[in-house]
N, C-alpha and C. Protein backbone atom coordinates (compact mmCIF):
# COMPACT_ATOMS: atom_id res chain seq x y z
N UNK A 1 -9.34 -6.08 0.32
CA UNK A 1 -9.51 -4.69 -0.01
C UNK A 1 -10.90 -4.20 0.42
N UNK A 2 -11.85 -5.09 0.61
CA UNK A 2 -13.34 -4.59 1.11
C UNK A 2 -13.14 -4.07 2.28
N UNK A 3 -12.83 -5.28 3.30
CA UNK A 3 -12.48 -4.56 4.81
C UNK A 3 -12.14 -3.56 4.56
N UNK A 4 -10.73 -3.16 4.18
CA UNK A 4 -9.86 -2.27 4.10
C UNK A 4 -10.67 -1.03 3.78
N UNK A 5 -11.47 -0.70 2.86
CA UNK A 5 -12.27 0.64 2.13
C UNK A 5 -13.33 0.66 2.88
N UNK A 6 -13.25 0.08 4.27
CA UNK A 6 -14.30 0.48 4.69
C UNK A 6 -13.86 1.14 6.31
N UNK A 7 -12.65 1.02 6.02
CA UNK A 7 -11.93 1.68 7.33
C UNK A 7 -10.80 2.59 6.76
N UNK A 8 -11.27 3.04 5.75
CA UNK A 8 -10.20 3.76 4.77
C UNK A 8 -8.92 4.98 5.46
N UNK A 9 -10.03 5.84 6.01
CA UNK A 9 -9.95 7.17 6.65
C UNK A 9 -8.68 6.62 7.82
N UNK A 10 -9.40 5.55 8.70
CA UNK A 10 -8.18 5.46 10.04
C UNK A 10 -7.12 4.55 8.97
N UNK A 11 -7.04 4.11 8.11
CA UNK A 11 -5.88 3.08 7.21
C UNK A 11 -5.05 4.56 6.98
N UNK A 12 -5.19 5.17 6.20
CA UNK A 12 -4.94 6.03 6.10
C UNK A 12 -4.26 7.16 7.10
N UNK A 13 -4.78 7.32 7.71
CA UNK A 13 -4.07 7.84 8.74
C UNK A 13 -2.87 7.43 9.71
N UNK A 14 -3.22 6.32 9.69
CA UNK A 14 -2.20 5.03 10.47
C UNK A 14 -0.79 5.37 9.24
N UNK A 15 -1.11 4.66 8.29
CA UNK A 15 0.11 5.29 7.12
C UNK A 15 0.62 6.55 7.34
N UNK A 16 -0.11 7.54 7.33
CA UNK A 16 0.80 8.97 7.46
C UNK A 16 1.57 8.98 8.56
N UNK A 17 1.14 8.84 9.67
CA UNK A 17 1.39 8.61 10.98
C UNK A 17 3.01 8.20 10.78
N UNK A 18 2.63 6.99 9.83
CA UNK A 18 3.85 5.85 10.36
C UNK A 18 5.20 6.33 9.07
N UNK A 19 4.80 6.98 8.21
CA UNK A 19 5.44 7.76 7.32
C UNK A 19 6.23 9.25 7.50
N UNK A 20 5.13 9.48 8.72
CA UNK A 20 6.14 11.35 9.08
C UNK A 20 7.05 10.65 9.92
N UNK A 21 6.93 9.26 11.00
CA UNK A 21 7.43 9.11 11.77
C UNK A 21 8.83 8.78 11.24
N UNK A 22 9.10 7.80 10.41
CA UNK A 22 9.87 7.17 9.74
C UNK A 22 10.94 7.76 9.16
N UNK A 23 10.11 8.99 8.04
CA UNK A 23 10.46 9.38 7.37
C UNK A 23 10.63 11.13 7.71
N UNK A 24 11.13 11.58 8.60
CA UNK A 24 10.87 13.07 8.68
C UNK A 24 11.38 14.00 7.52
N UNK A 25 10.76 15.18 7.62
CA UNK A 25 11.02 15.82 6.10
C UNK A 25 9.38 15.64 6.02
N UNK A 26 9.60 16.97 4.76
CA UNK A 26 8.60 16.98 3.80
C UNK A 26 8.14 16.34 2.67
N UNK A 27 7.38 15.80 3.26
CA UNK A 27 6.54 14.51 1.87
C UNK A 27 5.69 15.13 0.84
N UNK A 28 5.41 15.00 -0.16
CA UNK A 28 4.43 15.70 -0.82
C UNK A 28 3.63 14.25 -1.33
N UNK A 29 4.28 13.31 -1.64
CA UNK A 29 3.14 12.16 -1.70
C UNK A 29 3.71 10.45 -1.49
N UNK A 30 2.97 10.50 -1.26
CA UNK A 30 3.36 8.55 -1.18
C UNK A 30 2.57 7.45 -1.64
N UNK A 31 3.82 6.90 -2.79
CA UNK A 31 2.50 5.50 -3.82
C UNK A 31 3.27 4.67 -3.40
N UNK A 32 2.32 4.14 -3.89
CA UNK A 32 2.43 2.35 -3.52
C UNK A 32 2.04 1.80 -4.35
N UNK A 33 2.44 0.24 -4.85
CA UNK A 33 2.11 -0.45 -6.03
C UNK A 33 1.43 -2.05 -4.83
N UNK A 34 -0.06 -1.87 -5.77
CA UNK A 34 -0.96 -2.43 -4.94
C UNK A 34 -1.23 -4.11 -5.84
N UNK A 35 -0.53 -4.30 -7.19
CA UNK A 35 -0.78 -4.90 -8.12
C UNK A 35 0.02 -6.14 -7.30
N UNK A 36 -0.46 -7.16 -7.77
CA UNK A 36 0.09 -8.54 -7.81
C UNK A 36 -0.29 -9.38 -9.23
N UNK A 37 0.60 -9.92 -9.08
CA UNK A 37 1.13 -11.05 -10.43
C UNK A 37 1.49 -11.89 -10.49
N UNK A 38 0.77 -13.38 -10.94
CA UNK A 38 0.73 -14.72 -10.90
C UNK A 38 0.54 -15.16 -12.15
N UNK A 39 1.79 -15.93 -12.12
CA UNK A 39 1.55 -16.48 -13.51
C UNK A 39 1.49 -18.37 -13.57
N UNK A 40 1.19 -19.10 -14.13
CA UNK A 40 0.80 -20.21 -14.08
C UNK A 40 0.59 -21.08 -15.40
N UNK A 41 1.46 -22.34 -15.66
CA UNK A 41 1.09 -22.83 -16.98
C UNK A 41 1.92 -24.14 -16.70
N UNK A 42 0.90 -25.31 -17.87
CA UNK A 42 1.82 -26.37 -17.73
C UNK A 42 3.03 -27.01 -18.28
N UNK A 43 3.41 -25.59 -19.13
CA UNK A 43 4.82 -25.94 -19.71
C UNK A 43 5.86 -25.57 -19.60
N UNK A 44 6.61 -26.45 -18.83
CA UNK A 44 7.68 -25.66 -18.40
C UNK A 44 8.82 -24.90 -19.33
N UNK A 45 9.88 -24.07 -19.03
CA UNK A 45 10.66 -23.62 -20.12
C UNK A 45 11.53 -24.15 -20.16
């Protein structure tokens, strides 16, 4: 994510780009779920 926020502006743009292309029509927004989840233990169920 460091790299990334530091080239935010062209990341960003690359996405829209690849989103009008994809997707034609009117967008009003686009999320994304950026979360990851790991879970880990030594007991099994």
């Amino acid at each position: 994510m460091d790299t990334l926020s530091k080239c935010q502006k062209s990341v960003l743009d690359a996405m829209r780009s690849y989103v009008v292309k994809t997707y034609p029509g009117s967008i009003g927004y686009v999320l994304y779920d950026v979360t990851t989840l790991y879970f880990e233990t030594d007991k099994e169920d």
